[in-house]
C-alpha atoms as a PDB file:
ATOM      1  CA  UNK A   1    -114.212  90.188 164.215  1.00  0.00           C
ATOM      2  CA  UNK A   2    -115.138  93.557 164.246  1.00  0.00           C
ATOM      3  CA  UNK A   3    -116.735  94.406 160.970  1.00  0.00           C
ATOM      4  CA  UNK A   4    -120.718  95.191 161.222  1.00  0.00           C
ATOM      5  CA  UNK A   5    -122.712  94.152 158.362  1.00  0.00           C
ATOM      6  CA  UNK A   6    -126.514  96.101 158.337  1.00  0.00           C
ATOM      7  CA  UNK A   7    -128.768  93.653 160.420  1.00  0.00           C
ATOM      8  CA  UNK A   8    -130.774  90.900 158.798  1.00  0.00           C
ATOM      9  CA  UNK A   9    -134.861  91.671 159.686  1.00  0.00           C
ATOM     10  CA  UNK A  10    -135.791  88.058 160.117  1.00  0.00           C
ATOM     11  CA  UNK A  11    -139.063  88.087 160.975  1.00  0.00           C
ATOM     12  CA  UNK A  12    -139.598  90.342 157.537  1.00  0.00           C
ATOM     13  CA  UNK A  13    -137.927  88.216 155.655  1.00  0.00           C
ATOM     14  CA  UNK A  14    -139.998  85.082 156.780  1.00  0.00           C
ATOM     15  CA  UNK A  15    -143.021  86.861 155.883  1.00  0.00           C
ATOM     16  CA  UNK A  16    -142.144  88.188 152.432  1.00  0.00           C
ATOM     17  CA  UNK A  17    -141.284  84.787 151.663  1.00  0.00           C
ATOM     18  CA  UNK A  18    -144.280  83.084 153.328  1.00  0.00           C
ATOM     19  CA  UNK A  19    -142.141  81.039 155.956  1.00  0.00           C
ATOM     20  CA  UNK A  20    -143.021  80.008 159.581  1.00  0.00           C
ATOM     21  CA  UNK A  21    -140.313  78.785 161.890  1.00  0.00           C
ATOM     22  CA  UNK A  22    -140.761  74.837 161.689  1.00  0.00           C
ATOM     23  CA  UNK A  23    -140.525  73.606 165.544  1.00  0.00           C
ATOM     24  CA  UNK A  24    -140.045  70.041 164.632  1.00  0.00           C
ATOM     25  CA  UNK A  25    -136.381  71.719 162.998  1.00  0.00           C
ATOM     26  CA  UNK A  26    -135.695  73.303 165.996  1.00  0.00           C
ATOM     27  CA  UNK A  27    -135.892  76.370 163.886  1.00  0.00           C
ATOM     28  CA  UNK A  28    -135.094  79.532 165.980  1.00  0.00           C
ATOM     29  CA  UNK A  29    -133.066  82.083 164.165  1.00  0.00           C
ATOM     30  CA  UNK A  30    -129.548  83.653 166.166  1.00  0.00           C
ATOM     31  CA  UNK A  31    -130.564  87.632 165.210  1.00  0.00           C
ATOM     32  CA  UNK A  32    -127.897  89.176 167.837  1.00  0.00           C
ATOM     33  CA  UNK A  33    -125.730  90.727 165.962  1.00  0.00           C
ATOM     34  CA  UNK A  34    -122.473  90.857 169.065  1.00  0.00           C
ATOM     35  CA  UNK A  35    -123.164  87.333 169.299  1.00  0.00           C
ATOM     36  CA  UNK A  36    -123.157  86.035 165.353  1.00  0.00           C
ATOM     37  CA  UNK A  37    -119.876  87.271 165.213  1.00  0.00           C
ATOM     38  CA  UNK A  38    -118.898  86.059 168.680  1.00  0.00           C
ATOM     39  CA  UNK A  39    -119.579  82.762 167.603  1.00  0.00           C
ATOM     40  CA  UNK A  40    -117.349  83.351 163.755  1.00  0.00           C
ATOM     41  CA  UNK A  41    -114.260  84.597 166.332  1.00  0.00           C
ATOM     42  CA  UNK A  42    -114.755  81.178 168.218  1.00  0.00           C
ATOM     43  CA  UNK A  43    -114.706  78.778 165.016  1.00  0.00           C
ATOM     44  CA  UNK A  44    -111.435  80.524 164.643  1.00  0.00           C
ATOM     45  CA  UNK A  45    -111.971  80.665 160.890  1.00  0.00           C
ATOM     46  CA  UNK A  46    -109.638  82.852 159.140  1.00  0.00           C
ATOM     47  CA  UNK A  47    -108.843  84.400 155.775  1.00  0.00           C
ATOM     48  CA  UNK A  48    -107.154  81.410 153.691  1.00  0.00           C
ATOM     49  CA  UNK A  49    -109.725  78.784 155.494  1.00  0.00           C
ATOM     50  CA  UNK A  50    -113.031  76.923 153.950  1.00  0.00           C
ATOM     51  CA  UNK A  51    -115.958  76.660 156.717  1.00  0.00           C
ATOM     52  CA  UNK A  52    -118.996  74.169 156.552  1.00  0.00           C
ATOM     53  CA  UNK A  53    -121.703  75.282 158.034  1.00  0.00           C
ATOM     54  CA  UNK A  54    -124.715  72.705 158.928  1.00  0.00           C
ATOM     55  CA  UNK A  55    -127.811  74.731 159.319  1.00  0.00           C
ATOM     56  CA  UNK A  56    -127.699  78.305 157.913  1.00  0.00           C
ATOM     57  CA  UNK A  57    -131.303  79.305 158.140  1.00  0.00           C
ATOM     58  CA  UNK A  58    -131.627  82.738 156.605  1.00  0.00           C
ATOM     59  CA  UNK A  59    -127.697  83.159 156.419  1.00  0.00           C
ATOM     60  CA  UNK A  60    -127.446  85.523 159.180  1.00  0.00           C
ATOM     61  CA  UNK A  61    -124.495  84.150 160.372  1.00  0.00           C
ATOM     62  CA  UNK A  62    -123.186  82.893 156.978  1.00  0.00           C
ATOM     63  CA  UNK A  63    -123.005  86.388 156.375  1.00  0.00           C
ATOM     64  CA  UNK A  64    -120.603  87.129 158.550  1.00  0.00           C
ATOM     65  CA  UNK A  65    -118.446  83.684 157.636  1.00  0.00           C
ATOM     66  CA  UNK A  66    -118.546  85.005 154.246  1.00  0.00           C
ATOM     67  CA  UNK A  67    -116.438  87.728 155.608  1.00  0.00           C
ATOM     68  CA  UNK A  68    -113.857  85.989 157.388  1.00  0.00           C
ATOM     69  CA  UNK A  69    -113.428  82.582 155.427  1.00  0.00           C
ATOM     70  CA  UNK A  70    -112.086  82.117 151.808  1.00  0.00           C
ATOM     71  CA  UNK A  71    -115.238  79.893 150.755  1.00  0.00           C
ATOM     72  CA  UNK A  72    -118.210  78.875 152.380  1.00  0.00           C
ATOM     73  CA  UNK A  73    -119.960  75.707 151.927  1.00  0.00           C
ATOM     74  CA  UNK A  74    -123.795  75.981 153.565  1.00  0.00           C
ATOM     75  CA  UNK A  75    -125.627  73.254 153.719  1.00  0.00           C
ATOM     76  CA  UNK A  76    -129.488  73.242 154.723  1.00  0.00           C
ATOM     77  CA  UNK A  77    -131.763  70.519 155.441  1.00  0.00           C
ATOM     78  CA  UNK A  78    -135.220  72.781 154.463  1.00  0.00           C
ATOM     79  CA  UNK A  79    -135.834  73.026 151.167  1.00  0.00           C
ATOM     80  CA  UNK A  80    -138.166  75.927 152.244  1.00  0.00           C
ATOM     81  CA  UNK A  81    -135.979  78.670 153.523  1.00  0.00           C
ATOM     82  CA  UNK A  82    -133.386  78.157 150.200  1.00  0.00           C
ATOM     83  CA  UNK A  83    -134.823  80.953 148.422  1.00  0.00           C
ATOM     84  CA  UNK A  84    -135.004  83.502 150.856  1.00  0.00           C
ATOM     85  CA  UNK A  85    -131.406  81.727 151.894  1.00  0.00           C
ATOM     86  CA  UNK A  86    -129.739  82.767 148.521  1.00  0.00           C
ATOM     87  CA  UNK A  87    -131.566  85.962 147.939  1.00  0.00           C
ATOM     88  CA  UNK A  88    -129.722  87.005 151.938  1.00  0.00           C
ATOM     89  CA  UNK A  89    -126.683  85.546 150.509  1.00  0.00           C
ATOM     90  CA  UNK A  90    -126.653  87.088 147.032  1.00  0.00           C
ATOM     91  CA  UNK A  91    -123.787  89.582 147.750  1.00  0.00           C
ATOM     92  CA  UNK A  92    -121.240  86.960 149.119  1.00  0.00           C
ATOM     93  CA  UNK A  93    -119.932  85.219 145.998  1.00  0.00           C
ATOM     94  CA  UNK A  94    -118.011  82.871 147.612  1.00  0.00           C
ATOM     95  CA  UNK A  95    -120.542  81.050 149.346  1.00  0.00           C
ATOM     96  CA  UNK A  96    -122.543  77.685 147.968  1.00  0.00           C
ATOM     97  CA  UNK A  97    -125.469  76.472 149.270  1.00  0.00           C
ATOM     98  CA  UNK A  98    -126.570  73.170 149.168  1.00  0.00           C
ATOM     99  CA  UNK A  99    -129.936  71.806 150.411  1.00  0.00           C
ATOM    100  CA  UNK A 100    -129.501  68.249 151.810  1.00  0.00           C
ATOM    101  CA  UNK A 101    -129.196  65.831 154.697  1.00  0.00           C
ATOM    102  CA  UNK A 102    -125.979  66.438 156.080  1.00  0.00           C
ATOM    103  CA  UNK A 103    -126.052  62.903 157.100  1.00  0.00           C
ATOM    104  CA  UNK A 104    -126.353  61.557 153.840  1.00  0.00           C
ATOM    105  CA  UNK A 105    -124.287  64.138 151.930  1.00  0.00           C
ATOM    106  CA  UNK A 106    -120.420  62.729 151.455  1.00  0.00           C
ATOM    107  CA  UNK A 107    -118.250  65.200 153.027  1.00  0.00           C
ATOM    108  CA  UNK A 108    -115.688  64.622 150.604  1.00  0.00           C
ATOM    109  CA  UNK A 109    -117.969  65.822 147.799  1.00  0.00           C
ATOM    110  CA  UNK A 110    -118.669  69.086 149.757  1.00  0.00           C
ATOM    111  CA  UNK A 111    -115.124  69.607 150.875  1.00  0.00           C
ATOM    112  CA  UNK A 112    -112.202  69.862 149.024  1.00  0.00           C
ATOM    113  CA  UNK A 113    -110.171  71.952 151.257  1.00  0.00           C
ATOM    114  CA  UNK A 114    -107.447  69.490 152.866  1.00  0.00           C
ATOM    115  CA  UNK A 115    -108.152  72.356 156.539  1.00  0.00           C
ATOM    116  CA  UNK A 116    -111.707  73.148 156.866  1.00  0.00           C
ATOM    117  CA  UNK A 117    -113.541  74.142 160.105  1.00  0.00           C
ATOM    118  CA  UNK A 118    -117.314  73.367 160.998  1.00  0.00           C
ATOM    119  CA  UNK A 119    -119.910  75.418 162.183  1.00  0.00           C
ATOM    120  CA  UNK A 120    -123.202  73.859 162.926  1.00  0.00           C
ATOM    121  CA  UNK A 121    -126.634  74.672 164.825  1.00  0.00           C
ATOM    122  CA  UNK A 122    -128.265  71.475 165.064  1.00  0.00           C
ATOM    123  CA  UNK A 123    -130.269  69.128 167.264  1.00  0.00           C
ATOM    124  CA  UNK A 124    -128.716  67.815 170.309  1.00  0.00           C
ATOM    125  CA  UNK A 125    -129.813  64.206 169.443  1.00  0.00           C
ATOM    126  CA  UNK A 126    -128.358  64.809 165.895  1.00  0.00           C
ATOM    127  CA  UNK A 127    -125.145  65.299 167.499  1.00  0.00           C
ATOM    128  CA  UNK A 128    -123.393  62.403 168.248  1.00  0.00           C
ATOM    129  CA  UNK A 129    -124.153  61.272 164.486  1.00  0.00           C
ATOM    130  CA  UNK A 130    -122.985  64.386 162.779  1.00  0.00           C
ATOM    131  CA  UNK A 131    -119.824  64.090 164.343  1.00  0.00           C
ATOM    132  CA  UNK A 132    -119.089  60.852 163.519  1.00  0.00           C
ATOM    133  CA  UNK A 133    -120.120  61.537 159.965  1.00  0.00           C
ATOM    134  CA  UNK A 134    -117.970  64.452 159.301  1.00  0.00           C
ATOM    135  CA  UNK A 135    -115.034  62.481 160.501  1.00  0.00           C
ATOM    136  CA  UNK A 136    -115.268  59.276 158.524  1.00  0.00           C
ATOM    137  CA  UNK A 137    -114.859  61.716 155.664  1.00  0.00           C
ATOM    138  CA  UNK A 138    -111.426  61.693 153.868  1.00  0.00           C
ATOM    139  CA  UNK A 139    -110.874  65.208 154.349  1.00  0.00           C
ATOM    140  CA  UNK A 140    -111.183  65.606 158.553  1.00  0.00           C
ATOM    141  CA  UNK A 141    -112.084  69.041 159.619  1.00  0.00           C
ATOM    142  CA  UNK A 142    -109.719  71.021 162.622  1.00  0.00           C
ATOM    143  CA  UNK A 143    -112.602  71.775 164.667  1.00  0.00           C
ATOM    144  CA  UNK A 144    -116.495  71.719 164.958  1.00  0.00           C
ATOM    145  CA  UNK A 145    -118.136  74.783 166.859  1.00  0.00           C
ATOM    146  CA  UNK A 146    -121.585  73.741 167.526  1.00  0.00           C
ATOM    147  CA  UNK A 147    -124.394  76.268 168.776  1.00  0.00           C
ATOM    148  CA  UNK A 148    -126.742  74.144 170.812  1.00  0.00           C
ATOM    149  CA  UNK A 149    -129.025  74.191 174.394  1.00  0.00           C
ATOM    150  CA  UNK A 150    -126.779  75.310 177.528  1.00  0.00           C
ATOM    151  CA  UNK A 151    -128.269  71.810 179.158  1.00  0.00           C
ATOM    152  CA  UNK A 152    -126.680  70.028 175.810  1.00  0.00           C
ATOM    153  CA  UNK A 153    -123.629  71.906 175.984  1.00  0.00           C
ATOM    154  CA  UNK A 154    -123.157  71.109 179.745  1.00  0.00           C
ATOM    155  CA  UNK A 155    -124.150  67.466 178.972  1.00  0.00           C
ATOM    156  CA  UNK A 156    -121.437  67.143 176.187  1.00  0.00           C
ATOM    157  CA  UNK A 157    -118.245  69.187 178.106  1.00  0.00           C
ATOM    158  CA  UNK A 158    -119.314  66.407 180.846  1.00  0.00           C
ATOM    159  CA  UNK A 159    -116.571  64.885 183.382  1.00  0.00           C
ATOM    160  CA  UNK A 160    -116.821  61.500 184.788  1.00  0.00           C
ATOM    161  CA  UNK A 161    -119.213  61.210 187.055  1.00  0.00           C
ATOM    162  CA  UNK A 162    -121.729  62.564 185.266  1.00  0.00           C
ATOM    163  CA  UNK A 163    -120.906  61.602 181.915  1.00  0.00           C
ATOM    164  CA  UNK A 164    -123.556  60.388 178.979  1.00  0.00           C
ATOM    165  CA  UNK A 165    -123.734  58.701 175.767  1.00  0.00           C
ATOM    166  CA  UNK A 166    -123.512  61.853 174.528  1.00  0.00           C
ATOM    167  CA  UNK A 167    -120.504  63.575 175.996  1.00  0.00           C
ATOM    168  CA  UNK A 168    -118.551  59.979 175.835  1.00  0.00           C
ATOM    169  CA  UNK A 169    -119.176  60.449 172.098  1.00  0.00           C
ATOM    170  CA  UNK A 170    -118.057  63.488 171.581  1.00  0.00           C
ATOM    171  CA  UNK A 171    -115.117  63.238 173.656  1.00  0.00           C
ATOM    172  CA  UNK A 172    -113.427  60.487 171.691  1.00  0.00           C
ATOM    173  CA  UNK A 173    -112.901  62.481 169.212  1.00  0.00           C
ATOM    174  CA  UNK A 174    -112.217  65.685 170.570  1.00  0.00           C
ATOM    175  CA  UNK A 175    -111.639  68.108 173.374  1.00  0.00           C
ATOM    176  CA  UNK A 176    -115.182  70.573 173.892  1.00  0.00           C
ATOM    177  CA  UNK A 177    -115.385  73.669 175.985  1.00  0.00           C
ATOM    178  CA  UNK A 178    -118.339  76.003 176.204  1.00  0.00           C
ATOM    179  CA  UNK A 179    -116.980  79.356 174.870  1.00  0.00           C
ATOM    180  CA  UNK A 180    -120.032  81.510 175.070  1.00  0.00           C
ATOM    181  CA  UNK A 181    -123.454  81.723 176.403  1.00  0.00           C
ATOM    182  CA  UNK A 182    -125.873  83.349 174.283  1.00  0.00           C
ATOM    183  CA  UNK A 183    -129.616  84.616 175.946  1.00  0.00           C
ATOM    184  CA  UNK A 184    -132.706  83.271 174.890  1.00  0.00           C
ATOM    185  CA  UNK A 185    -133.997  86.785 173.505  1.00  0.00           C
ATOM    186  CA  UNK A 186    -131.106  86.243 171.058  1.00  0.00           C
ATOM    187  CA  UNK A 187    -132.916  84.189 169.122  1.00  0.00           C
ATOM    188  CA  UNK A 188    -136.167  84.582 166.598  1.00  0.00           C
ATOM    189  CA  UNK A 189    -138.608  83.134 168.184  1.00  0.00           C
ATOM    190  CA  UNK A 190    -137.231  83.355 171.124  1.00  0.00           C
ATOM    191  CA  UNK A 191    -136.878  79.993 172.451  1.00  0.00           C
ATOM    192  CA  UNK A 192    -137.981  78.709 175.903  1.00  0.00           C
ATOM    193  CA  UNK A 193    -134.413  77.880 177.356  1.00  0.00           C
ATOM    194  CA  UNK A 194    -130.472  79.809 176.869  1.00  0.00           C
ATOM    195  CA  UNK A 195    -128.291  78.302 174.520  1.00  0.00           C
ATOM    196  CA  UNK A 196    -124.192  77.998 174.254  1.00  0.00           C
ATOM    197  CA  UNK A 197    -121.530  77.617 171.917  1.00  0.00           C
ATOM    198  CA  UNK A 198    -119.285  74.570 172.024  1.00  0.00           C
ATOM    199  CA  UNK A 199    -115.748  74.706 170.526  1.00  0.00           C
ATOM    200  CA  UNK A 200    -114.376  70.752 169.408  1.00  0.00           C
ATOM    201  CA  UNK A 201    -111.255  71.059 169.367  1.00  0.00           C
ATOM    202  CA  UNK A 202    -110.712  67.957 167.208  1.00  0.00           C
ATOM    203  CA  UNK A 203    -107.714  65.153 167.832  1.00  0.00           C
ATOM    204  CA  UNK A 204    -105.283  64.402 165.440  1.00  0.00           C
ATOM    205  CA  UNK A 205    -107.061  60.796 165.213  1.00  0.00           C
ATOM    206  CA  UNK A 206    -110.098  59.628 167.558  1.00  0.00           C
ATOM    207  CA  UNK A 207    -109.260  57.857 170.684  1.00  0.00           C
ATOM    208  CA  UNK A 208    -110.888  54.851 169.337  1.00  0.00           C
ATOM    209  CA  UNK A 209    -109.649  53.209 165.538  1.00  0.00           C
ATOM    210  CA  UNK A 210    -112.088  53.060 162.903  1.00  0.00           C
ATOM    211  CA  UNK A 211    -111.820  49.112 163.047  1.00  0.00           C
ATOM    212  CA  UNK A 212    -113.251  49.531 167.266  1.00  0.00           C
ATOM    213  CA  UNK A 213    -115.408  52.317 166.697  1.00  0.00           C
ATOM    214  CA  UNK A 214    -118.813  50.166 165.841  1.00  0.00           C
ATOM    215  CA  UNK A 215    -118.519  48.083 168.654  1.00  0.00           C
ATOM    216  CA  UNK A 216    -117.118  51.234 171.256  1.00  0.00           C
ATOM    217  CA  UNK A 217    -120.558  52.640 170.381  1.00  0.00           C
ATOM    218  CA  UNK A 218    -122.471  49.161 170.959  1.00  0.00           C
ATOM    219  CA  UNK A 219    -120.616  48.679 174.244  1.00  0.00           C
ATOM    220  CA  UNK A 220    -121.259  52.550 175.435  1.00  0.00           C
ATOM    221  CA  UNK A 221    -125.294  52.387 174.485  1.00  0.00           C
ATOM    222  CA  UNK A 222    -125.576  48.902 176.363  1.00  0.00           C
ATOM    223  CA  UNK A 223    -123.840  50.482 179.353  1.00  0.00           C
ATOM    224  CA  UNK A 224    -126.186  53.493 178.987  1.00  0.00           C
ATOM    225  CA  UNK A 225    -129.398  51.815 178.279  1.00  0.00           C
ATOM    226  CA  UNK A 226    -130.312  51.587 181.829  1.00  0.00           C
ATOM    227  CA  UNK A 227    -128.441  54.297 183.310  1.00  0.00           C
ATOM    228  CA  UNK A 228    -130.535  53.589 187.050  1.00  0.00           C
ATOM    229  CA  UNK A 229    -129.080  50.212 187.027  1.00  0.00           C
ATOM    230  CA  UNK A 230    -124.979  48.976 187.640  1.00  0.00           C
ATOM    231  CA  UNK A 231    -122.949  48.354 185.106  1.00  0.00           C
ATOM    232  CA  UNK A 232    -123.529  44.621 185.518  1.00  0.00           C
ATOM    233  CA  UNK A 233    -126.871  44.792 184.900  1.00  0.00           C
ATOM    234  CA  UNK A 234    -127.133  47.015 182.136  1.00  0.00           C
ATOM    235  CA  UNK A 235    -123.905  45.621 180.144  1.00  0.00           C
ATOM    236  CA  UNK A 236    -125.648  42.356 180.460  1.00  0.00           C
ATOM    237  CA  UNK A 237    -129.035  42.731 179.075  1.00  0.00           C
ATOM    238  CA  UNK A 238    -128.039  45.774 176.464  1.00  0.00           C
ATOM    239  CA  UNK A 239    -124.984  42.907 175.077  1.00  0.00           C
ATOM    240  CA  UNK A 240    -126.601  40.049 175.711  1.00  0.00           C
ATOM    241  CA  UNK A 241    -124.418  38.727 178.080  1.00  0.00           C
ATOM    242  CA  UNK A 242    -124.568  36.372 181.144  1.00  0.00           C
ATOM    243  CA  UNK A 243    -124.540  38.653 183.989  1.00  0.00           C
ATOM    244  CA  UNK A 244    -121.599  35.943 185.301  1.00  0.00           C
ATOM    245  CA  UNK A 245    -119.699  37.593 181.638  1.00  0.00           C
ATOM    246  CA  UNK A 246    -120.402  40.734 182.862  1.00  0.00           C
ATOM    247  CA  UNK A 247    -119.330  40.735 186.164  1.00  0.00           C
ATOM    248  CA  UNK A 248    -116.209  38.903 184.999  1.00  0.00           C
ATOM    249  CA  UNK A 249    -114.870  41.503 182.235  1.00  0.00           C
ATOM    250  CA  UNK A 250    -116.152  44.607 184.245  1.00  0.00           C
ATOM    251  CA  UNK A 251    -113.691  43.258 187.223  1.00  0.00           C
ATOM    252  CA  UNK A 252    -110.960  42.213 184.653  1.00  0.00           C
ATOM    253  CA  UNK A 253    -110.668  45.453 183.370  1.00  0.00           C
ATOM    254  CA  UNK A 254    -110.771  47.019 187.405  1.00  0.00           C
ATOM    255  CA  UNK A 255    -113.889  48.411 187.259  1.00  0.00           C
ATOM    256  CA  UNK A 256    -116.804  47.538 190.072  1.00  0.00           C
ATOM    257  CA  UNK A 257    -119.467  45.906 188.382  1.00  0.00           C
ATOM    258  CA  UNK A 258    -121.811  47.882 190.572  1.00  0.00           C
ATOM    259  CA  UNK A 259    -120.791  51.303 189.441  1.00  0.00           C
ATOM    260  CA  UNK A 260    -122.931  52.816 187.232  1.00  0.00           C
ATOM    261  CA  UNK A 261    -122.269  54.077 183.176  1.00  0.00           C
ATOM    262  CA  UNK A 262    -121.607  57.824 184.193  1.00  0.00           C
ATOM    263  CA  UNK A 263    -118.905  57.213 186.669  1.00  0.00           C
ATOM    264  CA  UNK A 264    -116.398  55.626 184.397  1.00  0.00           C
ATOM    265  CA  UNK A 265    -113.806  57.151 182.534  1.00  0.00           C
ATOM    266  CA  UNK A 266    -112.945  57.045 178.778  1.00  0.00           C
ATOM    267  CA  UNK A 267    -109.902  55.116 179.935  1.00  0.00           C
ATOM    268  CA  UNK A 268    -112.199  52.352 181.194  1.00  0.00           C
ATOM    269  CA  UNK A 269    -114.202  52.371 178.220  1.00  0.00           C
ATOM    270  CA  UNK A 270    -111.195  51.820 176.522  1.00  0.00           C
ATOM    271  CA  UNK A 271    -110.258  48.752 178.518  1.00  0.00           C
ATOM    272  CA  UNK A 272    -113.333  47.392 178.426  1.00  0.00           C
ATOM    273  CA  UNK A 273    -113.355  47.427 174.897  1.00  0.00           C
ATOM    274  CA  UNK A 274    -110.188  45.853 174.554  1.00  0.00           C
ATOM    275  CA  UNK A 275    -111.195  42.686 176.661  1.00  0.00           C
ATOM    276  CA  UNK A 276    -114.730  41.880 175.301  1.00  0.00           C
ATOM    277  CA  UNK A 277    -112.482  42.100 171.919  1.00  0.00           C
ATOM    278  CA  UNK A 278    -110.140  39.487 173.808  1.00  0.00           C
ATOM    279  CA  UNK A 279    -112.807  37.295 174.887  1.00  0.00           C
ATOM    280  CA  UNK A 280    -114.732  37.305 171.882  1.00  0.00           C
END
């Protein structure tokens, strides 16, 4: 994307407005101009294409969505920044702000656009949820780019071996791959760590049916919930199992009930899944 729009003077635009960055939001505005757009080029949104974005802020980068998409569909959880937030936006008619939840907004009634793509800048422990939320909807977006910490982004492009709740849930329903890096003085206030942008490339359906998905999620944060301990252990007291019913469907499925949650592949998930669905 190559087109420069005049850049956005956050810091006066907080103060004409009377607004403070709000750390419990994880509010830290992306002012770098290269990387705004860098980040629009990754979501791969084009001309004839409808974008969500979770999080706008001040609109900096909705600004430059605004540009490439056809419509724009912003949705921000602080009520506080929405007047500075439309007065930024003013020029861009096709974009709508809404000021909600995205968690408890239905997708469907944001979204009518059969192809959509998502942009979002949220917290990491947000993550997991948001995804799962935007893909129940009707209407299933192509792809999520998400702007988060480089740890997060590391944590959720994860292999086995080192793999978390986190990654695990991301992974089912998509491929991720950090895209870009962006510096910490990129960012107003500057925050105390880098950040990076994640690109889901999203599955044509999730790796796990909608029927499985509740318990997939049960078995993962039982297997997670004492990550020091071996699978046997933590399955056991996070299901409520026997550890005798532990050990027994951990080596039905071929796994070694002393490995631990990180080391096992969605695969095994998978298979574990289907046999406590057996047993029960």
């Amino acid at each position: 994307m190559n087109v420069q729009l005049p850049a956005l003077n956050v810091s006066r635009v907080l103060k004409q407005y009377g607004l403070r960055p709000d750390k419990r939001l994880g509010q830290n505005f992306l002012i770098q101009e290269s990387a705004l757009q860098k980040i629009v080029e990754i979501s791969g949104v084009s001309g004839g294409d409808s974008a969500l974005e979770i999080g706008p802020g001040l609109g900096s980068l909705t600004r430059y969505l605004a540009l490439a998409a056809r419509q724009v569909v912003a949705v921000e959880l602080d009520g506080r920044l929405l007047p500075a937030l439309e007065d930024v936006l003013r020029p861009h008619q096709n974009v709508t702000v809404h000021q909600a939840d995205i968690l408890t907004v239905e997708i469907d009634d944001l979204m009518d656009a059969a192809d959509y793509v998502v942009i979002a800048n949220i917290p990491y422990y947000i993550t997991s949820a948001v995804i799962r939320h935007l893909l129940a909807a009707r209407q299933r977006p192509r792809s999520i780019t998400l702007t988060v910490q480089r740890e997060v982004a590391e944590r959720i492009c994860a292999a086995p071996g080192d793999h978390s709740l986190l990654s695990l849930s991301v992974q089912i329903y998509g491929e991720p791959r950090v895209r870009a890096r962006i510096p910490a003085q990129a960012f107003y206030p500057a925050p105390k760590v880098e950040s990076a942008v994640v690109h889901v490339a999203l599955f044509p359906q999730p790796q796990v049916s909608a029927k499985e998905i509740d318990g997939f999620f049960s078995l993962l944060k039982a297997g997670f919930s004492q990550k020091r301990k071996n699978l046997r252990n933590s399955l056991a007291g996070g299901m409520g199992w026997q550890r005798s019913r532990a050990e027994e469907l951990l080596t039905k499925a071929g796994i070694d009930p002393n490995r631990r949650a990180q080391t096992l592949h969605l695969s095994e998930w998978q298979e574990l899944l289907r046999l406590t669905r057996t047993a029960d």
